[in-house]
Each structure stands twice: as structure tokens, then as C-alpha cells.
Protein backbone atom coordinates (compact mmCIF):
# COMPACT_ATOMS: atom_id res chain seq x y z
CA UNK A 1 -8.01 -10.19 -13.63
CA UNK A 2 -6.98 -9.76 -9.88
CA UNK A 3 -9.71 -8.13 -7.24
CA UNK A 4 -7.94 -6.40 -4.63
CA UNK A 5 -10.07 -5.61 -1.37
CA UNK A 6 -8.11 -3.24 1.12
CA UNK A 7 -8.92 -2.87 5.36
CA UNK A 8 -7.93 -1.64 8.18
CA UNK A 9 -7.81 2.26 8.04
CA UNK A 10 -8.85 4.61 10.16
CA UNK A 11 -8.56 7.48 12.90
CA UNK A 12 -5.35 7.50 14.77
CA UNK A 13 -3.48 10.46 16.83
CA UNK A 14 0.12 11.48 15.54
CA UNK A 15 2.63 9.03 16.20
CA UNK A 16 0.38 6.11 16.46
CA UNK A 17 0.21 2.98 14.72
CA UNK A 18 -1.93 1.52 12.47
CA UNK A 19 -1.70 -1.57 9.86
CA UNK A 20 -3.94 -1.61 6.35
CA UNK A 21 -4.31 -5.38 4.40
CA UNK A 22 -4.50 -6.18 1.11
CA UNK A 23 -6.05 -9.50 -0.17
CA UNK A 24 -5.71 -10.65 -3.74
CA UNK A 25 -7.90 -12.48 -5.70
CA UNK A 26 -8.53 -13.91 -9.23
CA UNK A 27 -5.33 -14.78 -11.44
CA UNK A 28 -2.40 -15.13 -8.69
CA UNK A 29 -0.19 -17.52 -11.17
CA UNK A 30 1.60 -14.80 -12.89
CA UNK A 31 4.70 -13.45 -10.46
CA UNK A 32 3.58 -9.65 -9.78
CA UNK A 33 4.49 -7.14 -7.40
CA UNK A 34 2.01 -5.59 -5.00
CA UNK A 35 2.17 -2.39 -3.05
CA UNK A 36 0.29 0.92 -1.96
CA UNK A 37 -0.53 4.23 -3.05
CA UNK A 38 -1.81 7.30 -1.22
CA UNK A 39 -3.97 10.21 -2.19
CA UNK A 40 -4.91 13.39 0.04
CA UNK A 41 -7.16 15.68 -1.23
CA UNK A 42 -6.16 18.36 -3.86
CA UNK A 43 -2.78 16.21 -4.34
CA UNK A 44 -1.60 13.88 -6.78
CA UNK A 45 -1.50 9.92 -6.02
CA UNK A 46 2.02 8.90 -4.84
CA UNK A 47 3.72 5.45 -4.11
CA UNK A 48 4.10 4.65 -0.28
CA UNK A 49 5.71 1.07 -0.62
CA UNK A 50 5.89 -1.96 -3.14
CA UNK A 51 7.07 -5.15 -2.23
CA UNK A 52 7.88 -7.99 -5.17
CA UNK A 53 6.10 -11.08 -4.45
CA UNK A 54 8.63 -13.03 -6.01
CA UNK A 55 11.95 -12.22 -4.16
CA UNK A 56 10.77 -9.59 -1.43
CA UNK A 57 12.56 -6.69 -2.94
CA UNK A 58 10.64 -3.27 -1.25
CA UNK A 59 10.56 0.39 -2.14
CA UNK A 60 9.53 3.23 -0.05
CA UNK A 61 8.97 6.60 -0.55
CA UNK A 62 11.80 8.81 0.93
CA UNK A 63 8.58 10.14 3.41
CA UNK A 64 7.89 6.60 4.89
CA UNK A 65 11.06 5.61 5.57
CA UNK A 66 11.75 3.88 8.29
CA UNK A 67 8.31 4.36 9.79
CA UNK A 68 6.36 2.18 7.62
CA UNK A 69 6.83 -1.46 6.95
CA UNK A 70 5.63 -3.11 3.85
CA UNK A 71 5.42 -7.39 4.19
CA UNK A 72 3.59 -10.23 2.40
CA UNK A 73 1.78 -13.10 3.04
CA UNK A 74 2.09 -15.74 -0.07
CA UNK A 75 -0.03 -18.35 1.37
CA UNK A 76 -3.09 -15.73 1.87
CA UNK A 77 -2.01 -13.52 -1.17
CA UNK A 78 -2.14 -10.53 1.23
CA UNK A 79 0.03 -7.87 1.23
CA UNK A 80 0.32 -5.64 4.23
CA UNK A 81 1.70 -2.49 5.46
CA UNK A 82 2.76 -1.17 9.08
CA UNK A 83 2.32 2.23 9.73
CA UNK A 84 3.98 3.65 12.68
CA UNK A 85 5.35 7.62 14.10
CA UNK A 86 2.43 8.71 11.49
CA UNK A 87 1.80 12.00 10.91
CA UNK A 88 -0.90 14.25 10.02
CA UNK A 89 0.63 14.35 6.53
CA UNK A 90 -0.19 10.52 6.38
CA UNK A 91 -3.62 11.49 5.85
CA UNK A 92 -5.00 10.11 2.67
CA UNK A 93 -6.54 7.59 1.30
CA UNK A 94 -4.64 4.69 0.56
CA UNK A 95 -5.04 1.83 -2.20
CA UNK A 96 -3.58 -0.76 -2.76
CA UNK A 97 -1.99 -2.10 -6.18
CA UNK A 98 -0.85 -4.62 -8.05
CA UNK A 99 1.30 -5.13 -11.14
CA UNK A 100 3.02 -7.52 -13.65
CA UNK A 101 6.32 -5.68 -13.49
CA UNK A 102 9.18 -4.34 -11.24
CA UNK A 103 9.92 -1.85 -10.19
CA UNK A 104 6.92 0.77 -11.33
CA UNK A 105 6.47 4.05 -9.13
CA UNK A 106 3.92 6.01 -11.50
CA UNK A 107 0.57 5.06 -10.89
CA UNK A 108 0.06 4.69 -14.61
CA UNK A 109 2.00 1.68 -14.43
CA UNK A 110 -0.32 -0.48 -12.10
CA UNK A 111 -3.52 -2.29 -13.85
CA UNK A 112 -4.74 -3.23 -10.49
CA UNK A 113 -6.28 -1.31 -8.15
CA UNK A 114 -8.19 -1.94 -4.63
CA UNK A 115 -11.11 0.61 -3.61
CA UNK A 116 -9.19 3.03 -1.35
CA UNK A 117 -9.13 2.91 2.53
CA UNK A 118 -9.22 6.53 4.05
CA UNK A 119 -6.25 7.17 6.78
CA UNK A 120 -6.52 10.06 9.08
CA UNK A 121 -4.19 11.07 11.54
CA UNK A 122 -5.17 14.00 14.09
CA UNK A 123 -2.29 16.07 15.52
């Protein structure tokens, strides 16, 4: 099993910054890939960014592009993502995620998820 335990959202004005963490937990032996998912209300949850702990390889979703910034930390087992230029249609809550394979985009393919952080970005 791997706990995942999410910070660092919040309340931001469009086209400020903010950066969420992810620390793992529990079985870390097995190569996996690690990323976040977001969720506003009335909408379906969508990949942001995935990052493969083995190698580095990153996806992002054609709407974060360029503005967000997904890195790891394989000495902490933390995972985080830079969020910069957001928008109002950043607002969501965000989780973070964890899998056995690459590359998965459906968030039927991740068995591990954190609690949700709640972004909210104020035009």
C-alpha cells in the first residue's frame, strides 16, 4: 500500500503562483509513476501532470502547458507541482496519484490516491 498526503493549496488571484506537495509513504520499492488530478465541481476528474519516478518522463494536459511544472524529489518520495499564470478555471480540487504503470491518463488507472487539496483562483 502507498499513503499519499497532499499540501499546499489555497486562495490565489489570477495569474499567481502557487506550488501543491505530495509525500509518499508505505511500499516505495516498486518503480511507479506519480502525478495529479483535478476535479471542479459538476465536472469530471482530469489529469493535470504525471511524472515517472523512474526516468522523469512528464505529461501535461494540453490546459497546463507551459504554466505548470511537475518535479520529484526521490530522496523525500515527494512529488511536486508548480502552478503559475493560473486561472480561474484552475479551480478544483486537486489529488494527487500514484501508479504501477506508464503512461495512464484515466483516473481508473491509478490505485493510489491522496485526500484532495482544494485550489481556488479569484479573477
Amino acid at each position: 500500500q502507498i499513503q499519499l498526503v497532499e499540501s499546499g493549496g489555497g486562495l490565489v488571484q489570477a495569474g499567481g503562483s502557487l506550488r501543491l506537495s505530495c509525500a509518499a509513504s508505505g511500499r516505495s520499492s516498486i518503480s511507479y509513476a506519480m502525478g495529479w488530478f483535478r476535479q471542479a465541481p459538476g465536472k469530471e476528474r482530469d489529469i493535470v501532470a504525471v511524472i515517472r519516478w523512474s526516468g522523469g518522463d512528464t505529461y501535461y494536459a494540453d490546459s497546463v502547458k507551459g504554466r505548470f511544472t511537475i518535479t520529484r524529489d526521490n530522496a523525500k518520495n515527494t512529488v511536486y507541482l508548480q502552478m503559475n499564470s493560473l486561472k480561474p478555471d484552475d479551480t478544483a480540487v486537486y489529488y494527487c496519484v500514484a501508479s504501477t504503470g506508464w503512461l495512464n491518463t484515466n483516473a481508473y488507472e491509478y490505485d493510489y490516491w491522496g485526500q484532495g487539496t482544494q485550489v481556488t483562483v479569484s479573477s
